[in-house]
PDB file of N, CA and C in Angstrom:
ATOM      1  N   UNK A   1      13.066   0.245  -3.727  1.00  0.00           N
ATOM      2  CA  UNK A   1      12.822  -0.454  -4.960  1.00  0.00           C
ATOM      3  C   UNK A   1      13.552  -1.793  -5.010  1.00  0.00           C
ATOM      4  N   UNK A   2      14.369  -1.552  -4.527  1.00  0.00           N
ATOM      5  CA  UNK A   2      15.076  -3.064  -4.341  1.00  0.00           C
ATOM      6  C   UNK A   2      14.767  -4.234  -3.901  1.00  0.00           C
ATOM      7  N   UNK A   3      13.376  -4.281  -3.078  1.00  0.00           N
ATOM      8  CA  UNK A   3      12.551  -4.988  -2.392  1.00  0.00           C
ATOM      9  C   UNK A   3      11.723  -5.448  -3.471  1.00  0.00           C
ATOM     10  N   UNK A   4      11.369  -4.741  -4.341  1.00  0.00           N
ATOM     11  CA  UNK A   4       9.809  -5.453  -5.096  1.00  0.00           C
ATOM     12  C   UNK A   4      10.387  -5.390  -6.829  1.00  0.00           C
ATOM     13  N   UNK A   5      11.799  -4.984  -7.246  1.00  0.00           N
ATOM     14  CA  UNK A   5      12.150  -5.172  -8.757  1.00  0.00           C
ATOM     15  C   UNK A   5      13.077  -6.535  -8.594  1.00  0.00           C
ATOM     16  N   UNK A   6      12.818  -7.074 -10.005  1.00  0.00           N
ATOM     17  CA  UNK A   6      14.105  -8.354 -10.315  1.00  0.00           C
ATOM     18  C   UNK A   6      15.220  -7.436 -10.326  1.00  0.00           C
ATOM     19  N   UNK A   7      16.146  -8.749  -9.453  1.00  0.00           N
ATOM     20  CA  UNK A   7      17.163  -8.265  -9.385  1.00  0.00           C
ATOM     21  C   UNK A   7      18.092  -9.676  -9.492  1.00  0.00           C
ATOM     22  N   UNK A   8      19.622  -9.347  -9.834  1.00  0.00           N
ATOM     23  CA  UNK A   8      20.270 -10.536  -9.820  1.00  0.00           C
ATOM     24  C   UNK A   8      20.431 -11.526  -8.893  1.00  0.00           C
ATOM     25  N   UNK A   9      19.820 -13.059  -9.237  1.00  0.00           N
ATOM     26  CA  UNK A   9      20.087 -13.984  -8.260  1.00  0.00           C
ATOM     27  C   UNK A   9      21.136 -14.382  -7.381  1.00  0.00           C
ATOM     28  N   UNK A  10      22.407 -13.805  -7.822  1.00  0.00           N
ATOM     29  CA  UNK A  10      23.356 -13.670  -6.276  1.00  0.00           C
ATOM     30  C   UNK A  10      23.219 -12.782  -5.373  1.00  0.00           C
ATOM     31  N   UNK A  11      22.127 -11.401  -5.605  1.00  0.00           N
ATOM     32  CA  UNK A  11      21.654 -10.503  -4.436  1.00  0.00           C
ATOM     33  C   UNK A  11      20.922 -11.085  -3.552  1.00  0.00           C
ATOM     34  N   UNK A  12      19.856 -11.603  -4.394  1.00  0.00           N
ATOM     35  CA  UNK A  12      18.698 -12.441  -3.463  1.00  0.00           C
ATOM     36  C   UNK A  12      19.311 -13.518  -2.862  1.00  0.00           C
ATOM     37  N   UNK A  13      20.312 -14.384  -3.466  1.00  0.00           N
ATOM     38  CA  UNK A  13      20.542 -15.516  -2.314  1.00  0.00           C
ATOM     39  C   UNK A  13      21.491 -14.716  -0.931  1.00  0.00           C
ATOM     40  N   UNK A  14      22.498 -13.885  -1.490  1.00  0.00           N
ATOM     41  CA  UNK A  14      23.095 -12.928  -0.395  1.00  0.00           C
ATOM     42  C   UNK A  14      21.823 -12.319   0.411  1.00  0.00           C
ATOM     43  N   UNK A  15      21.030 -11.392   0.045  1.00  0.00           N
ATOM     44  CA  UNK A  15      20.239 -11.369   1.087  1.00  0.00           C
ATOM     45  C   UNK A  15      18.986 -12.371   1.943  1.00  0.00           C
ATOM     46  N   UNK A  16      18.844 -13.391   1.224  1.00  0.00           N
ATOM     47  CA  UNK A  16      18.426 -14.579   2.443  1.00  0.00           C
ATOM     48  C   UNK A  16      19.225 -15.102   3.410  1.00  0.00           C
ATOM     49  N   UNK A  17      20.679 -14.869   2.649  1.00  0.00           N
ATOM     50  CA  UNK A  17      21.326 -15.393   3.821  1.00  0.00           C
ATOM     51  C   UNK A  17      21.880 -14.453   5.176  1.00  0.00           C
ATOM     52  N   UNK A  18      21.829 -12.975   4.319  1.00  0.00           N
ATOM     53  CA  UNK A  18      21.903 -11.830   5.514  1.00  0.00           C
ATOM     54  C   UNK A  18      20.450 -12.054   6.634  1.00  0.00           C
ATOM     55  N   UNK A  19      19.597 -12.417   5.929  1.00  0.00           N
ATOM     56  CA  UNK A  19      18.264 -12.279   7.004  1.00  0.00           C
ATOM     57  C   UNK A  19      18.707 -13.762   7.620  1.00  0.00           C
ATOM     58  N   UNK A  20      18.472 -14.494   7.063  1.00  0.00           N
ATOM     59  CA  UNK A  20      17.993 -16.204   8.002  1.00  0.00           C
ATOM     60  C   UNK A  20      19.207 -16.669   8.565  1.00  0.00           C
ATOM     61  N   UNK A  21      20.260 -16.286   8.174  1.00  0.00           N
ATOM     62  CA  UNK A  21      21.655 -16.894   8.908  1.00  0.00           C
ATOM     63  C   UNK A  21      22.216 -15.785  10.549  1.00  0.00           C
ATOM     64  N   UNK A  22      21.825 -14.681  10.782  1.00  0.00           N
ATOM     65  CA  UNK A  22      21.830 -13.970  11.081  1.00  0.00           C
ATOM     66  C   UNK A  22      21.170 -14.099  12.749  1.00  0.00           C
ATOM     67  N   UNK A  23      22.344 -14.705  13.917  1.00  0.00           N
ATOM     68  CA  UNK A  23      21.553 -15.042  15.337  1.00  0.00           C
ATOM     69  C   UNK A  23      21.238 -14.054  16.023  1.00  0.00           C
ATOM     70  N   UNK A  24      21.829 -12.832  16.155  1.00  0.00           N
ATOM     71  CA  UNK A  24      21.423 -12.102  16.751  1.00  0.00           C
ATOM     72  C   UNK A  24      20.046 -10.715  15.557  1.00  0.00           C
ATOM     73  N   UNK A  25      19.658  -9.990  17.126  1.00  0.00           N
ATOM     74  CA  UNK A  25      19.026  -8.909  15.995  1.00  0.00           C
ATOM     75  C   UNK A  25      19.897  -7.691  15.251  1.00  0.00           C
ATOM     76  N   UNK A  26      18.823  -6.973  14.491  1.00  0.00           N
ATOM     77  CA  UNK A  26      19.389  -6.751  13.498  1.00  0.00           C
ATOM     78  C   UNK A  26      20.114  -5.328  14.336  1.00  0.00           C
ATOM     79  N   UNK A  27      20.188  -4.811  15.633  1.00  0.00           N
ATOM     80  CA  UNK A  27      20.967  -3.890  16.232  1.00  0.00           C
ATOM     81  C   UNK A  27      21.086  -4.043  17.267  1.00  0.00           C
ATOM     82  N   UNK A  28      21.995  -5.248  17.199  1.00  0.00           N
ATOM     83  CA  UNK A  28      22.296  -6.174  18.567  1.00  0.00           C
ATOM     84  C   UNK A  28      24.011  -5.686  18.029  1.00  0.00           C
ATOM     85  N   UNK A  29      24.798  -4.821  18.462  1.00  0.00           N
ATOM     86  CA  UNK A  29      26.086  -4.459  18.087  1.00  0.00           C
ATOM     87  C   UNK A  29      27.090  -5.537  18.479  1.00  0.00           C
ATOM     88  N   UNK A  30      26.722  -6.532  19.351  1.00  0.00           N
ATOM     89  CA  UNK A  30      27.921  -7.064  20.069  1.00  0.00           C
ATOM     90  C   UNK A  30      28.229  -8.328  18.675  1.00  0.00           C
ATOM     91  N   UNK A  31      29.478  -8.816  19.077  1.00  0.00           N
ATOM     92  CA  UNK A  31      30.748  -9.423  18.072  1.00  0.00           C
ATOM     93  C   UNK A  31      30.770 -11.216  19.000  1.00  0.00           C
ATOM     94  N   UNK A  32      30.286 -11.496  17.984  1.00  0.00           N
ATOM     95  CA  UNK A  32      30.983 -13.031  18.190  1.00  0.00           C
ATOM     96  C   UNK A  32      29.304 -14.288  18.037  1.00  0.00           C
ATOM     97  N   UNK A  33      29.266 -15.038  17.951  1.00  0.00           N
ATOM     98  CA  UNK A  33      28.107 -16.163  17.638  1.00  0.00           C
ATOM     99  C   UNK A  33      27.020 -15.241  16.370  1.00  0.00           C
ATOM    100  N   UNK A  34      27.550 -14.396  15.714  1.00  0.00           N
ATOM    101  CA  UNK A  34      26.510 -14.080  15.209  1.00  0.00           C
ATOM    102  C   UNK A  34      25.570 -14.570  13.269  1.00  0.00           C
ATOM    103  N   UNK A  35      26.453 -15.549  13.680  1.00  0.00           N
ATOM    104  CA  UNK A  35      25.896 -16.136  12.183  1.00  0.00           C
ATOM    105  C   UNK A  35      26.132 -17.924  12.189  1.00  0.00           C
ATOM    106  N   UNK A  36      25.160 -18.200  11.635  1.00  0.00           N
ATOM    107  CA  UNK A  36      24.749 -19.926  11.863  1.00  0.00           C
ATOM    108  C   UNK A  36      24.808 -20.305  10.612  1.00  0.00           C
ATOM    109  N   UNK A  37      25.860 -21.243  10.904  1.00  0.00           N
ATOM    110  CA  UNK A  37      26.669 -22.241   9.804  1.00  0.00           C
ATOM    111  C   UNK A  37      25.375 -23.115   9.298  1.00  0.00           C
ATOM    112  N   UNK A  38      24.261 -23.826  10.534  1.00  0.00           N
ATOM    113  CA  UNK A  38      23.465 -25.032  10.717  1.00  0.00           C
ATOM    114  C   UNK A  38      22.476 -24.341   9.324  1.00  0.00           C
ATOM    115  N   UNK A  39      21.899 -22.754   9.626  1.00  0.00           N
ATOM    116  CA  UNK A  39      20.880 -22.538   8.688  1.00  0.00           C
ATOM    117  C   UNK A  39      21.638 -22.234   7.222  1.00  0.00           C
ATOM    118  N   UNK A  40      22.821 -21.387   6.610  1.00  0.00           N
ATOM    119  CA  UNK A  40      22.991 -21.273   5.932  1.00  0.00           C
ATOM    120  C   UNK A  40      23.219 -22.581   5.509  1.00  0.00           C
ATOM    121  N   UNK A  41      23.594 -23.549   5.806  1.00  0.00           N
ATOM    122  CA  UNK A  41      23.675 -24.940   4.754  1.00  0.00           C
ATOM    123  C   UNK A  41      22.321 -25.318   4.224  1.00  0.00           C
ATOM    124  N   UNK A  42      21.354 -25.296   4.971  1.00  0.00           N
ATOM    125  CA  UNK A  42      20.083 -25.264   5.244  1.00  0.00           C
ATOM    126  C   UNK A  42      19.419 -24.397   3.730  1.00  0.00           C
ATOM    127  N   UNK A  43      19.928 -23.349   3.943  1.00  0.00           N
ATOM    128  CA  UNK A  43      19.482 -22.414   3.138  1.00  0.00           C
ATOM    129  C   UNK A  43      19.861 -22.780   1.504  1.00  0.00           C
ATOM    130  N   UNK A  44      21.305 -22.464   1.519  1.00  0.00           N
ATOM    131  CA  UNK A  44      21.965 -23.177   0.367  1.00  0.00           C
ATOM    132  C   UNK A  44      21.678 -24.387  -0.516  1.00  0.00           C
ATOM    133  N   UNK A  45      21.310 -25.320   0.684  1.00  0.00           N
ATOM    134  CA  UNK A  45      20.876 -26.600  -0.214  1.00  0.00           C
ATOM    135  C   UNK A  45      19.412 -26.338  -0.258  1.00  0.00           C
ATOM    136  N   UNK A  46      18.716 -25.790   0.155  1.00  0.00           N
ATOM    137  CA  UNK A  46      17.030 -25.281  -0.116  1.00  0.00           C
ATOM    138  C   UNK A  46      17.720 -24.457  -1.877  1.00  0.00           C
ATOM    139  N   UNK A  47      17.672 -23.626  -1.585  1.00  0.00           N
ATOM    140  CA  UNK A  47      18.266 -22.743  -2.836  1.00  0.00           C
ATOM    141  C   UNK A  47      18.647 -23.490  -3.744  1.00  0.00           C
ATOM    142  N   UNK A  48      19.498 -24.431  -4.157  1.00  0.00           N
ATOM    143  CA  UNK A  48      20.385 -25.456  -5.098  1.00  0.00           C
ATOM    144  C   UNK A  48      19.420 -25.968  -5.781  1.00  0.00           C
ATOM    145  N   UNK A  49      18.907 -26.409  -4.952  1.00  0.00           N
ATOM    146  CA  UNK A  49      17.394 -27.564  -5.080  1.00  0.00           C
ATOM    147  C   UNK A  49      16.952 -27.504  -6.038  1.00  0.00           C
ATOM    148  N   UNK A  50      16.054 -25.990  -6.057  1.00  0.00           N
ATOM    149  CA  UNK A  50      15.525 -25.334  -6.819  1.00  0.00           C
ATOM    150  C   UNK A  50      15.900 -24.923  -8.077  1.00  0.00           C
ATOM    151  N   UNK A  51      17.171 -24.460  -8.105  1.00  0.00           N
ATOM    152  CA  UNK A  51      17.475 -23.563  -9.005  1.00  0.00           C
ATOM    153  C   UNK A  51      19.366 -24.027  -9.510  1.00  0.00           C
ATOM    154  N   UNK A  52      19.676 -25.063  -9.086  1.00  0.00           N
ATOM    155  CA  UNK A  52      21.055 -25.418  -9.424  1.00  0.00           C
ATOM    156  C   UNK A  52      20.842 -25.963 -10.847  1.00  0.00           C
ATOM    157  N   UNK A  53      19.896 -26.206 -11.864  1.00  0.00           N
ATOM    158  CA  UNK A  53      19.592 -26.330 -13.206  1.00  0.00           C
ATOM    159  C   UNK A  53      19.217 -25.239 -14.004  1.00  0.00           C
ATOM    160  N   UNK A  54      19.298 -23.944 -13.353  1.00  0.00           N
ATOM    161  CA  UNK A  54      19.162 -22.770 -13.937  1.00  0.00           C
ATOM    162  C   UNK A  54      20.165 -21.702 -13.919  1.00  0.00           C
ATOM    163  N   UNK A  55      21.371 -21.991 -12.855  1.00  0.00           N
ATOM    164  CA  UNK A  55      21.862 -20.878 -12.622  1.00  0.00           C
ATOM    165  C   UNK A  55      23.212 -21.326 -13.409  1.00  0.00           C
ATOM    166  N   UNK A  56      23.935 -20.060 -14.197  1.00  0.00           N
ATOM    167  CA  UNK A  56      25.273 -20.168 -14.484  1.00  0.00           C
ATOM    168  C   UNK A  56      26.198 -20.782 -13.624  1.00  0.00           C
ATOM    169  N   UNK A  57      27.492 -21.389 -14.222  1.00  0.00           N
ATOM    170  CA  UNK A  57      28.161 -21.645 -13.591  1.00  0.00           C
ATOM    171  C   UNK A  57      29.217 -20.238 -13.136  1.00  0.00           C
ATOM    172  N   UNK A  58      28.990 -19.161 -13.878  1.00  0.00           N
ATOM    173  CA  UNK A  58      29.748 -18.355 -12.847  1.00  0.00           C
ATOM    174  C   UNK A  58      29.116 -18.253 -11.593  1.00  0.00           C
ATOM    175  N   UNK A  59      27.588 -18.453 -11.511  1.00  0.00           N
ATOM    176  CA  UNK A  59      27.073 -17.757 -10.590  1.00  0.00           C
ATOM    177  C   UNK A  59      26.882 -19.019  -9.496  1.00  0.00           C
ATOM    178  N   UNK A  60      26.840 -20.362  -9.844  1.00  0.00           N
ATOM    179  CA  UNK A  60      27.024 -20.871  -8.804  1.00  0.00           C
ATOM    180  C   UNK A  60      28.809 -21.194  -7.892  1.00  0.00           C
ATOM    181  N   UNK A  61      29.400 -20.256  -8.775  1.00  0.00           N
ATOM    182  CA  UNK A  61      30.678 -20.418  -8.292  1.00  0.00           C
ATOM    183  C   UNK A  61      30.868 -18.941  -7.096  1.00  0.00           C
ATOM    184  N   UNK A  62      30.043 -18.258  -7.327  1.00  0.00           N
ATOM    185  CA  UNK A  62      29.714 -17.002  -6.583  1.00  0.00           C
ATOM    186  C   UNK A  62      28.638 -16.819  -5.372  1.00  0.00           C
ATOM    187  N   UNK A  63      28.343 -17.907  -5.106  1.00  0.00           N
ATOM    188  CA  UNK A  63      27.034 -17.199  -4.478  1.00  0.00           C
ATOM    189  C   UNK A  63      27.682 -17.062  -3.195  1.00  0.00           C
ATOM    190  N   UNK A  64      28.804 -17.636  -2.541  1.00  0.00           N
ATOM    191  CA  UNK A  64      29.358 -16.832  -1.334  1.00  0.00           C
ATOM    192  C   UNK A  64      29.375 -15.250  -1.444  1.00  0.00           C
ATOM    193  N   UNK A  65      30.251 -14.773  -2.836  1.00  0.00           N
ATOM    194  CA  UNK A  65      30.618 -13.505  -2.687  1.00  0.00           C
ATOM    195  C   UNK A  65      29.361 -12.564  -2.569  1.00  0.00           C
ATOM    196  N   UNK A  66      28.103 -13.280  -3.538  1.00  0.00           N
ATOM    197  CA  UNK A  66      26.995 -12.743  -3.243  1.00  0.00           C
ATOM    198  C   UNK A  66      26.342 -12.745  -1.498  1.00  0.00           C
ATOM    199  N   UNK A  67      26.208 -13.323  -0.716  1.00  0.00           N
ATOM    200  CA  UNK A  67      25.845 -13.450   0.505  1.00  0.00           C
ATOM    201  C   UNK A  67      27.362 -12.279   1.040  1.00  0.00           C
ATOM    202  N   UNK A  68      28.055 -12.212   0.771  1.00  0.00           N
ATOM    203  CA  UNK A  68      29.660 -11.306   1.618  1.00  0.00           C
ATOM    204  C   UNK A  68      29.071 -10.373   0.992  1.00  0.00           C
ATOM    205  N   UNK A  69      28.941  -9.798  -0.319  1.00  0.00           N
ATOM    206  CA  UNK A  69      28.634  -8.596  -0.639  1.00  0.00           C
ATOM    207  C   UNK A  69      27.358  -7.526  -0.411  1.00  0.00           C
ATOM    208  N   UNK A  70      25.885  -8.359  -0.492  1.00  0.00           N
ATOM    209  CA  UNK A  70      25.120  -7.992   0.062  1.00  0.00           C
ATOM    210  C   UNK A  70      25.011  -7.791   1.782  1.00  0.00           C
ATOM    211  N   UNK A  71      25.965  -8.216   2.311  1.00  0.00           N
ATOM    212  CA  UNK A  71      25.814  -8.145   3.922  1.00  0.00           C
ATOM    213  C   UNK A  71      26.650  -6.546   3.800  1.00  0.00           C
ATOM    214  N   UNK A  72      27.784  -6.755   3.567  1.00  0.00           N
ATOM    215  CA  UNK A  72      28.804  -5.133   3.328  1.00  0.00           C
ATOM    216  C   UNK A  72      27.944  -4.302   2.887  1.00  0.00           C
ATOM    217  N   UNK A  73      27.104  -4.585   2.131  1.00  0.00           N
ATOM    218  CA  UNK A  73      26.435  -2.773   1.465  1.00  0.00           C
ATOM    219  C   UNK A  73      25.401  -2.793   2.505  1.00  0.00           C
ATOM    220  N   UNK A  74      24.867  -3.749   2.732  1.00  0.00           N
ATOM    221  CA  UNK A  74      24.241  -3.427   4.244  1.00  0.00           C
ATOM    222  C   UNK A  74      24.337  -2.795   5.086  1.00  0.00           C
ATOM    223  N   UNK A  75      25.843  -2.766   5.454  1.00  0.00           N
ATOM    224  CA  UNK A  75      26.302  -2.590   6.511  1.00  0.00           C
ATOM    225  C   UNK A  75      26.878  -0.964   5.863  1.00  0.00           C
ATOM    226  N   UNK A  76      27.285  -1.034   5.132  1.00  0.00           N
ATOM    227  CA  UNK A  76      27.387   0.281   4.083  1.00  0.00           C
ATOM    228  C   UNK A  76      26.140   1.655   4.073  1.00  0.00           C
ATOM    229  N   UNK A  77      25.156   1.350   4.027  1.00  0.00           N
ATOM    230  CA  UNK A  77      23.667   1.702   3.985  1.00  0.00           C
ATOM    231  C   UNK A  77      23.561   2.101   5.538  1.00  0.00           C
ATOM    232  N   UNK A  78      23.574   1.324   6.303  1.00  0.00           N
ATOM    233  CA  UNK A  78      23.414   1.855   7.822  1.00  0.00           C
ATOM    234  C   UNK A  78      24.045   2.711   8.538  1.00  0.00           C
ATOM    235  N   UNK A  79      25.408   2.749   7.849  1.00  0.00           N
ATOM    236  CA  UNK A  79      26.371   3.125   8.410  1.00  0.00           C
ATOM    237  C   UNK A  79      25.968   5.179   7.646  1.00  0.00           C
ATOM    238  N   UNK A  80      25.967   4.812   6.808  1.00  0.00           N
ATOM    239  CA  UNK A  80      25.670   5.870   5.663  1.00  0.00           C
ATOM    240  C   UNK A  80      24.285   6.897   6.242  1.00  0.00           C
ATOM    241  N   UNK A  81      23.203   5.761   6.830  1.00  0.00           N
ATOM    242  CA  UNK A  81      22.040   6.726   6.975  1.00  0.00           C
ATOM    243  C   UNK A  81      22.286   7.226   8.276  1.00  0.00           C
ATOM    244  N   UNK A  82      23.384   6.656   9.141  1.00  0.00           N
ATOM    245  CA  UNK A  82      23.622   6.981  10.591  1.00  0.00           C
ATOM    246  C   UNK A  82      24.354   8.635  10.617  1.00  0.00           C
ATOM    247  N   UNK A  83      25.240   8.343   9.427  1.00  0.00           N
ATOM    248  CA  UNK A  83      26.000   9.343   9.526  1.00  0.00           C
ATOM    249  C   UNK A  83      25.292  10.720   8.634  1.00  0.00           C
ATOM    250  N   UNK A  84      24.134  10.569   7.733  1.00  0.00           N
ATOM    251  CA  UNK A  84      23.769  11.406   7.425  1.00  0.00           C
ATOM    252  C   UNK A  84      22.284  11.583   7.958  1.00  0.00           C
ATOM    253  N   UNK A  85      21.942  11.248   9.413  1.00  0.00           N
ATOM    254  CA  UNK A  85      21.133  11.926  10.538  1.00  0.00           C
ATOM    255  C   UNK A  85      20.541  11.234  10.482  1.00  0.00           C
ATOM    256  N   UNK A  86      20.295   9.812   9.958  1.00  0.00           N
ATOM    257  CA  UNK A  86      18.789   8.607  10.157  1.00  0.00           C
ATOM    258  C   UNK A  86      17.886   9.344   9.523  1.00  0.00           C
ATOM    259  N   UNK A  87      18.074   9.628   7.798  1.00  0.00           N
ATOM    260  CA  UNK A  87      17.198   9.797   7.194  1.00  0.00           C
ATOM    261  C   UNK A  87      16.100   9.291   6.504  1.00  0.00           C
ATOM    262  N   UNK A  88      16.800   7.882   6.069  1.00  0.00           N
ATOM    263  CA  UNK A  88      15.992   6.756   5.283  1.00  0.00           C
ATOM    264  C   UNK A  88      15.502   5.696   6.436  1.00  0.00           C
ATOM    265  N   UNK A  89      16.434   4.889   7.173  1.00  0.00           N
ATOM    266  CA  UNK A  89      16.060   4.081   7.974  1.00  0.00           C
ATOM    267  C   UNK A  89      15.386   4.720   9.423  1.00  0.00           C
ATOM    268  N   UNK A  90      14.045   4.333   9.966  1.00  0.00           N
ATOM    269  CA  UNK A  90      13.646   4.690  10.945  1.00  0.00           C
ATOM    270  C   UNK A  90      14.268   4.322  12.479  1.00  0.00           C
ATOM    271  N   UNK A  91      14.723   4.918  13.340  1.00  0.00           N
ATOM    272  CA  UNK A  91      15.215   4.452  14.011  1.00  0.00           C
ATOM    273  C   UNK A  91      14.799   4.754  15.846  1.00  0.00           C
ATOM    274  N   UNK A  92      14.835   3.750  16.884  1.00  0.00           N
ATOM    275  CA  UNK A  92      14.593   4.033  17.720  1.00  0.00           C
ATOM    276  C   UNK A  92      15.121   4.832  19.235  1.00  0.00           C
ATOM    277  N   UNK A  93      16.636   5.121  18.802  1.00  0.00           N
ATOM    278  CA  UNK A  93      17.517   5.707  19.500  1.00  0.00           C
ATOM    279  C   UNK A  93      18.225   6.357  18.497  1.00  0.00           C
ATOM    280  N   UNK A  94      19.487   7.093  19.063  1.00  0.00           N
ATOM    281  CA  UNK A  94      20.292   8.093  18.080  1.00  0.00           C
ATOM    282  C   UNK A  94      21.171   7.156  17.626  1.00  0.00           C
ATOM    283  N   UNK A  95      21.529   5.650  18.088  1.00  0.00           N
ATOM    284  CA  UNK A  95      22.610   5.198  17.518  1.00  0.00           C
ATOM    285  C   UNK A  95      22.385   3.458  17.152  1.00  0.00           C
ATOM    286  N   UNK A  96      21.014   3.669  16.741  1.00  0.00           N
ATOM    287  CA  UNK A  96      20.398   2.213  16.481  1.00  0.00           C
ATOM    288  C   UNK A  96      20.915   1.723  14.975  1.00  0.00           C
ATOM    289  N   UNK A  97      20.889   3.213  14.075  1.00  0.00           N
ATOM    290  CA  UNK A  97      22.034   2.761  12.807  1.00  0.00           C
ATOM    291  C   UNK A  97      23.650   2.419  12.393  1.00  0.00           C
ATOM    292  N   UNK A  98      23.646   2.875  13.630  1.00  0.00           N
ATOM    293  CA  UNK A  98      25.548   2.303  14.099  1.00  0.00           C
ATOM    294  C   UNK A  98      25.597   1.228  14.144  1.00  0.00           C
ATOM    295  N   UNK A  99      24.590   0.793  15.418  1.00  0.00           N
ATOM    296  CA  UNK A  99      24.395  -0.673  15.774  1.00  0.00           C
ATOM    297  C   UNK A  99      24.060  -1.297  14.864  1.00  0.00           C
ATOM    298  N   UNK A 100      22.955  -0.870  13.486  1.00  0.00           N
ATOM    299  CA  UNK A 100      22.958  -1.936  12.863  1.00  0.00           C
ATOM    300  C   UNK A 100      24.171  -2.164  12.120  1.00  0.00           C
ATOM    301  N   UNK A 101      24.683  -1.134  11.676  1.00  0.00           N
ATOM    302  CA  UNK A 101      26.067  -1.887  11.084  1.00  0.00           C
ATOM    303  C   UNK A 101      26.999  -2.331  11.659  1.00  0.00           C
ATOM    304  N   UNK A 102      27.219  -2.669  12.493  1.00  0.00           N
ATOM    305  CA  UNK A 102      28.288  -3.238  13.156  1.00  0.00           C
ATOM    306  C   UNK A 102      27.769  -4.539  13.349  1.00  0.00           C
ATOM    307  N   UNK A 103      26.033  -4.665  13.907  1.00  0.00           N
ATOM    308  CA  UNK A 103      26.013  -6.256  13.816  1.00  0.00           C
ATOM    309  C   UNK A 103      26.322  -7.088  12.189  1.00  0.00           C
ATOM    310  N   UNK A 104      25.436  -6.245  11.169  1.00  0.00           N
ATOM    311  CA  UNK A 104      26.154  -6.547   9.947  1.00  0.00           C
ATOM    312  C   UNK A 104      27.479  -6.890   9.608  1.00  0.00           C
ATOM    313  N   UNK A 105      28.661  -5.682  10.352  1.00  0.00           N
ATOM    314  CA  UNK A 105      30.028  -6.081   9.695  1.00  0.00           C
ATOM    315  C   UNK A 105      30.208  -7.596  10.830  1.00  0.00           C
ATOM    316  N   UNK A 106      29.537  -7.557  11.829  1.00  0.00           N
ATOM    317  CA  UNK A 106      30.013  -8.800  12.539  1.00  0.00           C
ATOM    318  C   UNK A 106      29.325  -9.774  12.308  1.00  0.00           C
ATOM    319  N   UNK A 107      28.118 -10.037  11.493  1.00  0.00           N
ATOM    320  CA  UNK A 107      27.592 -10.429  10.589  1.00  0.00           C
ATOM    321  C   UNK A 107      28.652 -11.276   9.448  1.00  0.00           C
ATOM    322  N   UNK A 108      29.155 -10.626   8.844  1.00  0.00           N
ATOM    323  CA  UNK A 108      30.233 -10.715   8.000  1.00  0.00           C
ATOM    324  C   UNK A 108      31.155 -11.100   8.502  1.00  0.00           C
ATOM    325  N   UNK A 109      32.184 -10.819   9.218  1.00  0.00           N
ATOM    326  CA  UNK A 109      33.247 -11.440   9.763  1.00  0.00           C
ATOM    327  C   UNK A 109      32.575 -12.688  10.177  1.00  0.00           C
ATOM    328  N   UNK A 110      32.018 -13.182  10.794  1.00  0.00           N
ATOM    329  CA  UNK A 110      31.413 -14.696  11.404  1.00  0.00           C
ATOM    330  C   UNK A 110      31.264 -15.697   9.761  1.00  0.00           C
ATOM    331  N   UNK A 111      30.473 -15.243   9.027  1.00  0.00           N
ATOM    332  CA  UNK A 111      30.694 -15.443   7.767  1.00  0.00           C
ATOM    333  C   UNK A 111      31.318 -16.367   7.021  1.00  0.00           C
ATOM    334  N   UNK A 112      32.609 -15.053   7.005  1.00  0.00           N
ATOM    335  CA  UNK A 112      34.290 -15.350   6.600  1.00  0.00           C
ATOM    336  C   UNK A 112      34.195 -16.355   7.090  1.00  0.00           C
ATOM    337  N   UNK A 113      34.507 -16.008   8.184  1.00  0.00           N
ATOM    338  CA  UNK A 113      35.330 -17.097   9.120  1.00  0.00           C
ATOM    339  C   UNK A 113      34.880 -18.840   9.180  1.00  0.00           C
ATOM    340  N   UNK A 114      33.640 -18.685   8.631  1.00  0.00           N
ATOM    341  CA  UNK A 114      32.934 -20.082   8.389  1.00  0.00           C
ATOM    342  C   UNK A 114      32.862 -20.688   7.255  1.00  0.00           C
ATOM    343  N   UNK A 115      32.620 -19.615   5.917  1.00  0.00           N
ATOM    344  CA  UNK A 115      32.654 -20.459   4.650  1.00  0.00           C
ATOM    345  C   UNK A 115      33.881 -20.063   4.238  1.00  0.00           C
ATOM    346  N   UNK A 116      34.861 -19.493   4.673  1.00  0.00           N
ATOM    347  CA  UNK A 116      35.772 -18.832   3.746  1.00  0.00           C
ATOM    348  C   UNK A 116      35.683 -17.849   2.891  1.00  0.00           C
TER     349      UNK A 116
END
């Protein structure tokens, strides 16, 4: 449901930036180049564009934590369906939901480490 209901505009900009900033795939486990500074600016100022005359100022003071937070429950969710047998997410090996969270948390750490 989370896919097709309104939901708050710091989810949705957090999850564009989990999908489009995001160099490797989505259960590619390995650590390091995995998030692009070049598109999230990209993204951000696409986003602003649009909508920097509509959005609160709490919320344009947030939309990092939104992009950090939606990547964690991500990574939360995978980790979650891994450990309770790959029930929700379909998967192509026994440990393709591990992998996805770990590219997620490294996802996240790359992140950090770029916008602060």
């Amino acid at each position: 449901m989370d896919t097709i209901l309104q939901g708050p505009i710091l989810y949705d900009f957090g999850d564009m930036v989990r999908s489009y900033t995001n160099l490797r795939e989505e259960d590619d486990p390995k650590a390091g180049n995995n998030f692009s500074l070049e598109n999230y600016k990209a993204l951000k100022k696409g986003f602003l564009y649009n909508l920097k005359d509509t959005l609160t100022q709490t919320e344009l003071d947030n939309l990092e934590l939104g992009a950090k937070t939606v990547i964690y429950v991500q990574a939360l969710r995978f980790l979650t369906d891994y450990l309770n047998g790959d029930v929700y997410y379909s998967v192509q090996h026994p440990e393709q939901n591990l992998d996805r969270a770990m590219s997620q948390i490294n996802l996240l750490i790359d992140l950090k480490r770029n916008i602060a």
